[in-house]
C-alpha atoms as a PDB file:
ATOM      1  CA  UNK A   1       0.000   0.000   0.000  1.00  0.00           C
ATOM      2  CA  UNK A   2       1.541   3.542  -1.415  1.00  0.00           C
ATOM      3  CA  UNK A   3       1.792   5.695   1.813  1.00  0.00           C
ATOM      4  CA  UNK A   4       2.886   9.902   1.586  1.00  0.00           C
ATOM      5  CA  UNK A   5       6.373   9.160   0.769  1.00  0.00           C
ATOM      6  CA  UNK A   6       4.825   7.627  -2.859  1.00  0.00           C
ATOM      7  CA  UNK A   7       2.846  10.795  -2.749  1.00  0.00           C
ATOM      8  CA  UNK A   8       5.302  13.219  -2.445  1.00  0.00           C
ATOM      9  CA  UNK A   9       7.532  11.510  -4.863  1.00  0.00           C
ATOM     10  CA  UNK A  10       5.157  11.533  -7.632  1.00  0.00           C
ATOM     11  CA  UNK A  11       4.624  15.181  -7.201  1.00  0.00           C
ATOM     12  CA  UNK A  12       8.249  15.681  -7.057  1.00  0.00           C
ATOM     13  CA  UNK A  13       8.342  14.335 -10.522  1.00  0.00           C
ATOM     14  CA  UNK A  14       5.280  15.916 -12.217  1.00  0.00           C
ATOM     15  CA  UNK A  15       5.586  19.538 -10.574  1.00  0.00           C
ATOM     16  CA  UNK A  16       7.005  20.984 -13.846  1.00  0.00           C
ATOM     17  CA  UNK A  17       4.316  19.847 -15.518  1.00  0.00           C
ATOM     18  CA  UNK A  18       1.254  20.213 -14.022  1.00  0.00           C
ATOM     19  CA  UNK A  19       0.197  23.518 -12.122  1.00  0.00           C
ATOM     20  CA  UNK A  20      -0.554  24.890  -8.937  1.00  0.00           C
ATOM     21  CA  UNK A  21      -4.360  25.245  -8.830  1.00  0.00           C
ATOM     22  CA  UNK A  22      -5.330  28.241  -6.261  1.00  0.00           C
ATOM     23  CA  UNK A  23      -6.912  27.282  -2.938  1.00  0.00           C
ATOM     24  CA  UNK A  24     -10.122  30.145  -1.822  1.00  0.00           C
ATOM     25  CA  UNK A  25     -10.745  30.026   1.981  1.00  0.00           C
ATOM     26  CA  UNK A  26     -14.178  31.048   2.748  1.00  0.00           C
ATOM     27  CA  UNK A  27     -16.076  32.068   5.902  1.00  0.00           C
ATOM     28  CA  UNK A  28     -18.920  30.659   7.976  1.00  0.00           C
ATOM     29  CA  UNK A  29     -22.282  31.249   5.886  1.00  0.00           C
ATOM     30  CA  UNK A  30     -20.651  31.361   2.226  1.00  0.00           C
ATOM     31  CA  UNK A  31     -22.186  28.938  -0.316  1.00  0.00           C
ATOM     32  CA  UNK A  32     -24.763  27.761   2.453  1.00  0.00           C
ATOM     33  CA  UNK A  33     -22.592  26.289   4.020  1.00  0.00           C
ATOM     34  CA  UNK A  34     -22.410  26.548   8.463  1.00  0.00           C
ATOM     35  CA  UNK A  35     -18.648  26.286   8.824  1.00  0.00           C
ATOM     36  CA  UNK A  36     -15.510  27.996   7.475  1.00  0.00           C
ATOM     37  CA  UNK A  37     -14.728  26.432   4.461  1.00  0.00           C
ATOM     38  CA  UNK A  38     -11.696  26.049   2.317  1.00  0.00           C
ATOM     39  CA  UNK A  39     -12.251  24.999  -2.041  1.00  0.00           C
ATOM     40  CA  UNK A  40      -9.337  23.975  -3.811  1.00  0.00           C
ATOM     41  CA  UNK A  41      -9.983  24.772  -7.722  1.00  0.00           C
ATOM     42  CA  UNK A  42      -8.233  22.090  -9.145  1.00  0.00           C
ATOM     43  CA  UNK A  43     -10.949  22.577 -11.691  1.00  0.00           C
ATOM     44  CA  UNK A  44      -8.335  25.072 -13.068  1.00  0.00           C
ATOM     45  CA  UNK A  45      -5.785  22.597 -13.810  1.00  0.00           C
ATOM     46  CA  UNK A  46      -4.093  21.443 -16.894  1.00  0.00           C
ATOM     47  CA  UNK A  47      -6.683  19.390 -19.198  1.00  0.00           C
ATOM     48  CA  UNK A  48      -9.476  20.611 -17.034  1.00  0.00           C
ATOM     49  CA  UNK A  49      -9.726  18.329 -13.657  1.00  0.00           C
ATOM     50  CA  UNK A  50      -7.462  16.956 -11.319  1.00  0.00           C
ATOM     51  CA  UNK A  51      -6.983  14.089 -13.527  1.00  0.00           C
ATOM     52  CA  UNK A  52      -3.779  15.360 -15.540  1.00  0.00           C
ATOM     53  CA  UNK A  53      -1.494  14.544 -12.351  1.00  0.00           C
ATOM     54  CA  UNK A  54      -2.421  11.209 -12.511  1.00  0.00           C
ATOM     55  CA  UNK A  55      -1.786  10.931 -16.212  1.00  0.00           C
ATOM     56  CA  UNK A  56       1.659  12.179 -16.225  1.00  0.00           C
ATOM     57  CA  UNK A  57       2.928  10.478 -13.303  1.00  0.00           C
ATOM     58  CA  UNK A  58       2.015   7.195 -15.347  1.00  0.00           C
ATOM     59  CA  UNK A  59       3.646   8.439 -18.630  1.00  0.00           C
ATOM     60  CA  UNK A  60       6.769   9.958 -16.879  1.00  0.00           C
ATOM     61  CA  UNK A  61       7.262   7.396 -14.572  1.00  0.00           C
ATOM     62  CA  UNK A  62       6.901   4.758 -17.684  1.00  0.00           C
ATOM     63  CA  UNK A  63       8.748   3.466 -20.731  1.00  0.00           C
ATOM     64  CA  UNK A  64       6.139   4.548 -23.328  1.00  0.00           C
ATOM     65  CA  UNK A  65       6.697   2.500 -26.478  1.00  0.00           C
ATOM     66  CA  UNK A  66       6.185   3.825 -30.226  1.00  0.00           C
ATOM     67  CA  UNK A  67       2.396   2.679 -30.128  1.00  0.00           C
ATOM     68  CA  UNK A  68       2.003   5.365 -27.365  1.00  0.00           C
ATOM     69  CA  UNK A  69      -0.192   5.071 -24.947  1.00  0.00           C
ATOM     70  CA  UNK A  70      -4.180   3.986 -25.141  1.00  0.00           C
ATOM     71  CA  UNK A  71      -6.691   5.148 -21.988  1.00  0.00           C
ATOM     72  CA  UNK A  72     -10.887   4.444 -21.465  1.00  0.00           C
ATOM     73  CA  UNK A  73     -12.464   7.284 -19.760  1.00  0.00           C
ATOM     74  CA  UNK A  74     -15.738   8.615 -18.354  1.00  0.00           C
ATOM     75  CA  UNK A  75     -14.509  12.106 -20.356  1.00  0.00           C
ATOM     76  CA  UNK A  76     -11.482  13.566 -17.598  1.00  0.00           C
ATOM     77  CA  UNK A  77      -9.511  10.511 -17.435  1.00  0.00           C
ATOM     78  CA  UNK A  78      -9.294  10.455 -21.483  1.00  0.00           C
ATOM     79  CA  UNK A  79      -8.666  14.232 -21.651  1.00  0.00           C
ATOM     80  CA  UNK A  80      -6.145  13.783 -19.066  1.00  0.00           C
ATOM     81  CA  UNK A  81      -4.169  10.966 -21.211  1.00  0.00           C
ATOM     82  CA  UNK A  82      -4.385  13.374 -23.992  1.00  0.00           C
ATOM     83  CA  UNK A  83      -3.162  16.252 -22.721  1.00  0.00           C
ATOM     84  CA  UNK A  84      -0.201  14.047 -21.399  1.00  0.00           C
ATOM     85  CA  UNK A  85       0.549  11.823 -24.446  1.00  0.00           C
ATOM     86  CA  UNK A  86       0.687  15.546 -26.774  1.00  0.00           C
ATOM     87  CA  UNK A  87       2.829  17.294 -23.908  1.00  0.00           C
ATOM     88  CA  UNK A  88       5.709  14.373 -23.927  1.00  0.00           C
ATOM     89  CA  UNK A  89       5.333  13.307 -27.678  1.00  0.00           C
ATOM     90  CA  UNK A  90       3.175  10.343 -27.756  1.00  0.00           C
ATOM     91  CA  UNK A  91       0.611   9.306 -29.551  1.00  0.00           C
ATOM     92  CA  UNK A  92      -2.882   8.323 -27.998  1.00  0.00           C
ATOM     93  CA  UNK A  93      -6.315   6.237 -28.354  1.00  0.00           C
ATOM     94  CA  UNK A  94      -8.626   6.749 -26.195  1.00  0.00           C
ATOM     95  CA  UNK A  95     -11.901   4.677 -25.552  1.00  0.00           C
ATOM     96  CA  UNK A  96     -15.179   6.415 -24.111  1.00  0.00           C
ATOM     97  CA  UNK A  97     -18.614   5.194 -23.404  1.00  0.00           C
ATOM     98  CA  UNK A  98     -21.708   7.250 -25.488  1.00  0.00           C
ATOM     99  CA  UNK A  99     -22.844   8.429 -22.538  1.00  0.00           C
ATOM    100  CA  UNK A 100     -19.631  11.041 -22.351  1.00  0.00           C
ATOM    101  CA  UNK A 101     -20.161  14.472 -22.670  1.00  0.00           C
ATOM    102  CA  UNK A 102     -19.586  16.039 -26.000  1.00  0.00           C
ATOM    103  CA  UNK A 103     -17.660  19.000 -24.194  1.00  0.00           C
ATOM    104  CA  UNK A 104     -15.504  16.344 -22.860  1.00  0.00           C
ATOM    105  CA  UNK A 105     -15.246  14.122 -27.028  1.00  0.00           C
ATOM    106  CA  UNK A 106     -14.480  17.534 -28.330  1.00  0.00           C
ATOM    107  CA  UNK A 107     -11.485  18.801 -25.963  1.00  0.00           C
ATOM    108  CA  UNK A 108     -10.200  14.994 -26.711  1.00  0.00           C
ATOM    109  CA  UNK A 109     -10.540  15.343 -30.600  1.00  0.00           C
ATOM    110  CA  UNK A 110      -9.026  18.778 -30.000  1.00  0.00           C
ATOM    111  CA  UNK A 111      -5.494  17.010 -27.812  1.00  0.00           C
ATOM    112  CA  UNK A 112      -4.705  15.345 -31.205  1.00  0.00           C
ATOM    113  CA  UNK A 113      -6.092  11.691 -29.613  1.00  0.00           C
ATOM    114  CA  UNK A 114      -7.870   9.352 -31.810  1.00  0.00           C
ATOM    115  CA  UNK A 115     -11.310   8.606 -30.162  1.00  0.00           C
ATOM    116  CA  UNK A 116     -13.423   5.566 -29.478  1.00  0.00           C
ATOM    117  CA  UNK A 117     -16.731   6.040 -28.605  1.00  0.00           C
ATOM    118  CA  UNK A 118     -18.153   2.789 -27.806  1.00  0.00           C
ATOM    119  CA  UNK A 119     -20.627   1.107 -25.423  1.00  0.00           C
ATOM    120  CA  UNK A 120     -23.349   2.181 -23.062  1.00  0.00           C
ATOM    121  CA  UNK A 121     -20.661   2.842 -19.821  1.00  0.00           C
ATOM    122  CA  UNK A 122     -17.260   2.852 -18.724  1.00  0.00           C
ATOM    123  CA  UNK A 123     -16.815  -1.022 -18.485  1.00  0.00           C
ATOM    124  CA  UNK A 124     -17.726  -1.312 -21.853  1.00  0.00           C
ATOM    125  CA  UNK A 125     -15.049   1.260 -23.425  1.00  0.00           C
ATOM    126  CA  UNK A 126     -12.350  -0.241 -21.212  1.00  0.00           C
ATOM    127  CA  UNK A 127     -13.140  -3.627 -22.103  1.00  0.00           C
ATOM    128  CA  UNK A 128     -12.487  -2.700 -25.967  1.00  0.00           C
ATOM    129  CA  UNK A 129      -9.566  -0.265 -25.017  1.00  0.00           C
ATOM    130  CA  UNK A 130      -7.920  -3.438 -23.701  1.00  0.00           C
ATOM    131  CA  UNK A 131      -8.594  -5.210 -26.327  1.00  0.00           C
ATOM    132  CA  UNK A 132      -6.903  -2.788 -28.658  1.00  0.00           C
ATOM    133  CA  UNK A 133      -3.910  -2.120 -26.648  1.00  0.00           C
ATOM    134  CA  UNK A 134      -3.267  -6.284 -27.203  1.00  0.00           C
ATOM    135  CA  UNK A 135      -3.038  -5.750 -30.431  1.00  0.00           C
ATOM    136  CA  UNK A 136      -0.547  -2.486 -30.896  1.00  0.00           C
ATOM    137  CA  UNK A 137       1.087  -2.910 -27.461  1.00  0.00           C
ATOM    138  CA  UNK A 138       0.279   0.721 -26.376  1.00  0.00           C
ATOM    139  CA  UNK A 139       0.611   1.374 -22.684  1.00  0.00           C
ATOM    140  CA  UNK A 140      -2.595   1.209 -21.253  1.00  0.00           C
ATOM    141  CA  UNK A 141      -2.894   4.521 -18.660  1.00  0.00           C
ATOM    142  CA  UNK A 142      -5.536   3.200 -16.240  1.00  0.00           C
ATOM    143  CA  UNK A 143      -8.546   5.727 -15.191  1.00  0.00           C
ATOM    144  CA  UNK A 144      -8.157   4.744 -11.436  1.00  0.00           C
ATOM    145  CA  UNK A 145      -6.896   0.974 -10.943  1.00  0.00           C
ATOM    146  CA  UNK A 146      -3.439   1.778 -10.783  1.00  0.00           C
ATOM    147  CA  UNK A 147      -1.267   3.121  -7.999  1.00  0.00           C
ATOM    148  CA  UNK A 148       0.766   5.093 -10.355  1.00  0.00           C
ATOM    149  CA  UNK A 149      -2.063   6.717 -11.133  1.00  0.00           C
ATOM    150  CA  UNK A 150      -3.528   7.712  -7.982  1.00  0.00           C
ATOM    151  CA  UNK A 151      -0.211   8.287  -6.686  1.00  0.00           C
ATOM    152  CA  UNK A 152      -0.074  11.253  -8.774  1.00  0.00           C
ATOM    153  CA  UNK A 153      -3.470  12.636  -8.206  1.00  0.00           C
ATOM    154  CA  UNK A 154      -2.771  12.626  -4.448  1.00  0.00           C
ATOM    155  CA  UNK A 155      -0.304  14.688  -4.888  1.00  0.00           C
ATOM    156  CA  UNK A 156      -3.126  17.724  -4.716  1.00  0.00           C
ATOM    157  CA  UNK A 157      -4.166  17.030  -1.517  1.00  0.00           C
ATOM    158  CA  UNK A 158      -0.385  17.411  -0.073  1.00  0.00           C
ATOM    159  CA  UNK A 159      -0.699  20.899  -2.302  1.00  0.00           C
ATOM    160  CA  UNK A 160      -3.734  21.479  -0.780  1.00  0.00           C
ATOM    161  CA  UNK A 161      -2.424  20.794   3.082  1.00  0.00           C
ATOM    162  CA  UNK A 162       0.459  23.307   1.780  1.00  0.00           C
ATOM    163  CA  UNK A 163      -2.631  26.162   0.813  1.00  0.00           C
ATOM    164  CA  UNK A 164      -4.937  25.913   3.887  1.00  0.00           C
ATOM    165  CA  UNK A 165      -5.442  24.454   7.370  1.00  0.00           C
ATOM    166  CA  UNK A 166      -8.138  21.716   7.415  1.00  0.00           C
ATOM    167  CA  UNK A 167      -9.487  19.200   9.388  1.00  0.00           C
ATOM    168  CA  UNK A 168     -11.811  17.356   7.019  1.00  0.00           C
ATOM    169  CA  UNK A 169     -11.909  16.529   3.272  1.00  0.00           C
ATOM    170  CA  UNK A 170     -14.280  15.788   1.591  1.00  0.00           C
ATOM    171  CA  UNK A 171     -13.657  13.814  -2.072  1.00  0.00           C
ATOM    172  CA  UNK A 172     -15.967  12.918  -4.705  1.00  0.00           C
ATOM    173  CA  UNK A 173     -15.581   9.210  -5.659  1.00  0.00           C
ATOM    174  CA  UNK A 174     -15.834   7.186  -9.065  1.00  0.00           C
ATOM    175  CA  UNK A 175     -13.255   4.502  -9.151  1.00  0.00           C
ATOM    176  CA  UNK A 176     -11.484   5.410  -5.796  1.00  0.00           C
ATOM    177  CA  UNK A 177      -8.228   7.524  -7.882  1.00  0.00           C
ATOM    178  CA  UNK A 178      -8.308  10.631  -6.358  1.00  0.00           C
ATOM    179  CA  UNK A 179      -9.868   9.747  -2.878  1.00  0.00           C
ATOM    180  CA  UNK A 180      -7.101   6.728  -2.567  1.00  0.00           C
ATOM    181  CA  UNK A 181      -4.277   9.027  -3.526  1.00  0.00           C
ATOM    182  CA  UNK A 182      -5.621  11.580  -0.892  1.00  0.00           C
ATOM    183  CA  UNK A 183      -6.416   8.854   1.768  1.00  0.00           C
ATOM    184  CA  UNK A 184      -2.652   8.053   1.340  1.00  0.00           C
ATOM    185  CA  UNK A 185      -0.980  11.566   1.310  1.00  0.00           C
ATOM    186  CA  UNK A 186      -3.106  12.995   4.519  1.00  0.00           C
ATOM    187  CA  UNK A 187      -5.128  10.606   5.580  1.00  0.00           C
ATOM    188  CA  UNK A 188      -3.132   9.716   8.609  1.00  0.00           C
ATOM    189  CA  UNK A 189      -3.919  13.173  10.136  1.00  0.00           C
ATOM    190  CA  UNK A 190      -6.930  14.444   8.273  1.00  0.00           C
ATOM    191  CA  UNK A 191     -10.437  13.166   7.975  1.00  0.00           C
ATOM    192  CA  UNK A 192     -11.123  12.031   4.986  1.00  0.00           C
ATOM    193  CA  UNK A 193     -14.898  11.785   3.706  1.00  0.00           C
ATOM    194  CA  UNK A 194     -16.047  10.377   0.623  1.00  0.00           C
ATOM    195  CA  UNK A 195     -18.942  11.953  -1.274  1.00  0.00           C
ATOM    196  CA  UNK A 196     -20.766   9.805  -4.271  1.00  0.00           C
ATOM    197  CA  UNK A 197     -23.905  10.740  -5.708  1.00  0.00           C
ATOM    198  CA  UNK A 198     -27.190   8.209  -5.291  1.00  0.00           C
ATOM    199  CA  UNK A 199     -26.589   7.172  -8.661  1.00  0.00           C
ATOM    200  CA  UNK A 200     -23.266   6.386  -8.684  1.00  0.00           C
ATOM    201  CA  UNK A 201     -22.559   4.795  -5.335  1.00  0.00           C
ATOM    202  CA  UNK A 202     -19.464   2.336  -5.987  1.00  0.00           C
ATOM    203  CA  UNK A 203     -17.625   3.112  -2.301  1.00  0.00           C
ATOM    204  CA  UNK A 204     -20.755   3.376  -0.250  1.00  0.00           C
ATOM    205  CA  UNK A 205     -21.687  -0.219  -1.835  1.00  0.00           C
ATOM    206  CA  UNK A 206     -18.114  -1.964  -1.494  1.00  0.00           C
ATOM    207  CA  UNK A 207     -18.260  -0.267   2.266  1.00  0.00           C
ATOM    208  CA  UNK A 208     -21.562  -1.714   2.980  1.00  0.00           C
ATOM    209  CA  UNK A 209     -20.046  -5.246   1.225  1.00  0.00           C
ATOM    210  CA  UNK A 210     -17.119  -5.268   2.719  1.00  0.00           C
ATOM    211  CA  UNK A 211     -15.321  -5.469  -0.693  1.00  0.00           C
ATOM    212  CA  UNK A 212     -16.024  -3.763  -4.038  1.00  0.00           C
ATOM    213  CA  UNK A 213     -18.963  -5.014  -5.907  1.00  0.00           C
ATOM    214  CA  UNK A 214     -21.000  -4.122  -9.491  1.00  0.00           C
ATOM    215  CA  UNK A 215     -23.325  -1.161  -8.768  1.00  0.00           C
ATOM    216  CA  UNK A 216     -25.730   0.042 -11.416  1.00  0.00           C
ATOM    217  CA  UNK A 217     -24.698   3.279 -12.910  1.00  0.00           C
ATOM    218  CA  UNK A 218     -27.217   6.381 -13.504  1.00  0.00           C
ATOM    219  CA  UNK A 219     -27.710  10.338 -13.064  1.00  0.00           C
ATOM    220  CA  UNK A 220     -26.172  13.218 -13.376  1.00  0.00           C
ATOM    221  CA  UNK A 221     -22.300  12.589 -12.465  1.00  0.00           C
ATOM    222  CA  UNK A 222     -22.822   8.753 -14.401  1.00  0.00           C
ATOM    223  CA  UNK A 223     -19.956  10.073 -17.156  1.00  0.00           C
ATOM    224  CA  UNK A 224     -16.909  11.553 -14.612  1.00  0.00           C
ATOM    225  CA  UNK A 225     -18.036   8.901 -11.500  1.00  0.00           C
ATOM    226  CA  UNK A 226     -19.423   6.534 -13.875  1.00  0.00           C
ATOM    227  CA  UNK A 227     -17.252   3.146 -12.531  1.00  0.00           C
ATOM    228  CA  UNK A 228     -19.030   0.298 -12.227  1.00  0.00           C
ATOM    229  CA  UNK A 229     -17.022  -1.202  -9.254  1.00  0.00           C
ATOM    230  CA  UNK A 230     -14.710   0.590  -7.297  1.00  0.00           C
ATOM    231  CA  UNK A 231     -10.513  -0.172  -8.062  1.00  0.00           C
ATOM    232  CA  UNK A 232      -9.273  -2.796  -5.760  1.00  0.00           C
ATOM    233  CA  UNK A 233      -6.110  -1.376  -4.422  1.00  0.00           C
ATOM    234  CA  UNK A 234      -8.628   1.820  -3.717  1.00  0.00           C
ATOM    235  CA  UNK A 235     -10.675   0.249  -1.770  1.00  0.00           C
ATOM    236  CA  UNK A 236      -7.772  -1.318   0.363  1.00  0.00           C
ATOM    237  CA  UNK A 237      -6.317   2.058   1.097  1.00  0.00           C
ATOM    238  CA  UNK A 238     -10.487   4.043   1.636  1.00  0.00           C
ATOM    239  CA  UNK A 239     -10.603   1.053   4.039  1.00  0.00           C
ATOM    240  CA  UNK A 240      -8.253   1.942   5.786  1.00  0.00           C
ATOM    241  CA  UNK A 241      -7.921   5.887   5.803  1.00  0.00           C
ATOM    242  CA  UNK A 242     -11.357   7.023   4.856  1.00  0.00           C
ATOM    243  CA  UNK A 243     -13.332   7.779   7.901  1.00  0.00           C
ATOM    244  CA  UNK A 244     -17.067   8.289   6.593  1.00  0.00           C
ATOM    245  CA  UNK A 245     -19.140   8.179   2.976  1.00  0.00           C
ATOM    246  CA  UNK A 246     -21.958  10.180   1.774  1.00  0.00           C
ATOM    247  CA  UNK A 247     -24.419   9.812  -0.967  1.00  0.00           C
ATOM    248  CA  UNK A 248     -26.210  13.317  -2.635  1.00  0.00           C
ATOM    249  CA  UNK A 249     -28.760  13.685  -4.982  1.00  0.00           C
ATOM    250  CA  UNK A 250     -28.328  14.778  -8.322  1.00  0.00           C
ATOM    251  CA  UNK A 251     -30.151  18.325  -7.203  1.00  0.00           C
ATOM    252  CA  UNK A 252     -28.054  18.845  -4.401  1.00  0.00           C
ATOM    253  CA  UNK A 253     -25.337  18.545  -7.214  1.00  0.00           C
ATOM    254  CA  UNK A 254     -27.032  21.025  -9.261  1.00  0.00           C
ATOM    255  CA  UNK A 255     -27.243  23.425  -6.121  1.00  0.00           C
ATOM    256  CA  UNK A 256     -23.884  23.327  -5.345  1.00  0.00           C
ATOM    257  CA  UNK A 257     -22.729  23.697  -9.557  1.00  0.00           C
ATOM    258  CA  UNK A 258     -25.191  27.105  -9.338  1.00  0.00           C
ATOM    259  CA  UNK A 259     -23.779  28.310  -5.974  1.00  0.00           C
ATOM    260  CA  UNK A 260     -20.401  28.098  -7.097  1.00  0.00           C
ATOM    261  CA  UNK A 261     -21.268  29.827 -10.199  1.00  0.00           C
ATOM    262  CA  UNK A 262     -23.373  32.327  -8.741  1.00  0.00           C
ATOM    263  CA  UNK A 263     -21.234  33.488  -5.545  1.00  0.00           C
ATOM    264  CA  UNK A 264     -18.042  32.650  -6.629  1.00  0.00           C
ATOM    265  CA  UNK A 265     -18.027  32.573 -11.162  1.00  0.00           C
ATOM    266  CA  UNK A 266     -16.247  29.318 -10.880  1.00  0.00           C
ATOM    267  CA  UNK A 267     -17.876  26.427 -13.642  1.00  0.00           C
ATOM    268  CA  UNK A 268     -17.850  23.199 -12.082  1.00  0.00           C
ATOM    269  CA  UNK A 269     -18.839  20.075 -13.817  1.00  0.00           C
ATOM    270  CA  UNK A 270     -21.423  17.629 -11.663  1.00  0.00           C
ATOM    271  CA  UNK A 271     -18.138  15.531 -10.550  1.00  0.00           C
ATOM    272  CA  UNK A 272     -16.197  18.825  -9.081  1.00  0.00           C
ATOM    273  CA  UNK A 273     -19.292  19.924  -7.098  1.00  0.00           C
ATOM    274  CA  UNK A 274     -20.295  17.024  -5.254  1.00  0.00           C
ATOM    275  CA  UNK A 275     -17.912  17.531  -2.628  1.00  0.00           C
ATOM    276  CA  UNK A 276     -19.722  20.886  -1.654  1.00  0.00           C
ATOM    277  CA  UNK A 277     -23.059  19.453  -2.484  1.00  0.00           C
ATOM    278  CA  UNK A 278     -22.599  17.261   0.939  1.00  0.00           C
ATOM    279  CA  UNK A 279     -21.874  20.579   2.722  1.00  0.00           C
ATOM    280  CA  UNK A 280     -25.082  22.473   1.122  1.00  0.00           C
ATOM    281  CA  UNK A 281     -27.679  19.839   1.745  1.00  0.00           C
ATOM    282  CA  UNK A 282     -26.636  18.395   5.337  1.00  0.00           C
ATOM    283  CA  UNK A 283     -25.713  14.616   3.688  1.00  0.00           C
ATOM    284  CA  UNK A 284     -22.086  16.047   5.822  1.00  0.00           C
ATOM    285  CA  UNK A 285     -22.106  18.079   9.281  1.00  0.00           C
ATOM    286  CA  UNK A 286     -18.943  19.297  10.032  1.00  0.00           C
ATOM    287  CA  UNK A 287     -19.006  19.658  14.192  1.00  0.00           C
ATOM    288  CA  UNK A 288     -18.587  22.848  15.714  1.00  0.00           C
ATOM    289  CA  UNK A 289     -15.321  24.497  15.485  1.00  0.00           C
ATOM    290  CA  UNK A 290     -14.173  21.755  12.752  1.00  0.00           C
ATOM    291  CA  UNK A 291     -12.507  23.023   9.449  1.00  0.00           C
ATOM    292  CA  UNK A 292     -13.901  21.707   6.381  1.00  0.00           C
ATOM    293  CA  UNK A 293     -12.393  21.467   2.650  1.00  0.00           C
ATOM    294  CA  UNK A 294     -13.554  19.891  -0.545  1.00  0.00           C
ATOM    295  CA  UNK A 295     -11.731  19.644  -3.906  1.00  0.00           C
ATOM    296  CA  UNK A 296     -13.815  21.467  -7.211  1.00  0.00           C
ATOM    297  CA  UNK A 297     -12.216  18.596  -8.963  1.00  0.00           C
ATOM    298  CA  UNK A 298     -13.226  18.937 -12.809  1.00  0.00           C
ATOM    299  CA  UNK A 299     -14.931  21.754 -14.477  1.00  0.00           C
ATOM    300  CA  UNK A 300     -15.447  20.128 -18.095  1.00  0.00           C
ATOM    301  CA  UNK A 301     -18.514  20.736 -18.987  1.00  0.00           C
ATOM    302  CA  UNK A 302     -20.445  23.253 -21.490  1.00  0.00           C
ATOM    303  CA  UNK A 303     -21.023  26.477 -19.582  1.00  0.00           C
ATOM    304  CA  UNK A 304     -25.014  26.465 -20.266  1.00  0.00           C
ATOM    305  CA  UNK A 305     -25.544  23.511 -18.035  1.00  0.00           C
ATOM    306  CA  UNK A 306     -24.422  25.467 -14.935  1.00  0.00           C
ATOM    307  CA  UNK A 307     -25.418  28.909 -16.030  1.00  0.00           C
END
């Protein structure tokens, strides 16, 4: 199990090449919710969501071969490998499900990446994305399943620490990337909560389980937390380090996209507001004096849906 040494490494080795998303600290009242709160906008970053920390720790910290390098996506994950494969020189496929958005298919397209749209859900693309990178011998960049991977995304939450004092985070969860490689930079000394939408409930259901198990996907976050089973080595380290999980409905999601928007003129997609979604509609009550923090994780979406 990677611990905050692997952490720290990994963002010791993508540092030049990712950037230093802002943190806004915010007081007691703002965006509805009771406490203080901290936001990290990591919706800012390269490619558009946390996801492009994860991508190039796996390329930089691989041998890519001349096939280059072949990723299945929800939309970020994809967009991620893109922007990655174009920055260092490689070439890349990437496989997405039809539900994807078509914000998400045209800032793909747009990275130079050939694109796969195929089958209903996630599960479906990566199945075929496998079965292509058989036949050219591409690296496959895993969305989530992959330590190197999430080793790299965690890397914002030992930014984050760096930005502003917290006591709590709060994480939205897919396939367990980001809140494993958070879990396993700070979770030691900060709470970590996990936030999922009702629809899209992999953690809360492998929790409940005891181990990760097939949940049906649906709703409004179904393209960016759209795994249908959470990674194993994620679940391993959220069973350890993660201290609570919350589910939110897709118009709590909706709230917290038009607060953000409204107070603050920051676009998040439905992924990169569920975090603050727990806070708005009480699915998460920070105690009294405790300081809370949540991660606008992804803001790729088309500006009408929030506006």
């Amino acid at each position: 199990m990677i611990g905050p040494s692997d952490i720290e490494a990994a963002w010791r080795l993508i540092r030049p090449h990712v950037r230093r998303t802002p943190a806004i600290e915010l007081l007691a009242g703002a965006l509805g919710v009771s406490s203080p709160l901290a936001l990290k906008l990591e919706s800012l970053q390269l490619s558009g969501s946390f996801k492009g920390r994860g991508a190039f720790h796996k390329l930089l910290a691989s041998k890519v071969p001349v096939a280059g390098i072949i990723a299945a996506s929800g939309g970020n994950h994809g967009v991620a490998a893109a922007y990655a494969a174009r920055a260092l020189g490689h070439k890349a496929e990437i496989f997405v499900p039809t539900i994807a958005s078509p914000a998400k298919v045209a800032r793909l397209r747009s990275y130079g990446a050939v694109v796969h749209q195929i089958g209903a859900v996630y599960a479906e693309a990566r199945a075929a994305s496998e079965k292509r990178a058989a036949e050219t011998g591409a690296l496959i960049v895993p969305a989530y399943e992959d330590e190197v991977v999430f080793a790299g995304a965690g890397s914002v939450a030992l930014e984050f620490a760096e930005q502003a004092a917290f006591d709590t985070l709060l994480v939205a969860v897919g396939g367990g990337g980001l809140i494993a490689g958070c879990a396993a930079a700070i979770g030691a000394t900060t709470r970590i909560v996990a936030v999922e939408t009702e629809g899209t409930p992999t953690l809360h259901e492998a929790r409940r389980a005891g181990h990760p198990v097939d949940v049906k996907i649906s709703g409004i976050a179904a393209d960016a937390l759209g795994a249908s089973r959470i990674g194993v080595p994620n679940f391993e380290i959220a069973q350890k380090l993660v201290r609570d999980s919350v589910l939110v409905s897709d118009a709590a999601v909706c709230a917290a996209q038009r607060a953000l928007w409204e107070e603050l003129r920051v676009i998040a997609e439905p992924a990169g507001a569920t975090g603050l979604a727990a806070l708005m509609a009480g699915a998460y009550r920070p105690a009294p004096g405790e300081r809370v923090a949540t991660l606008v994780c992804g803001a790729n979406t088309e500006p009408g849906s929030v506006v």
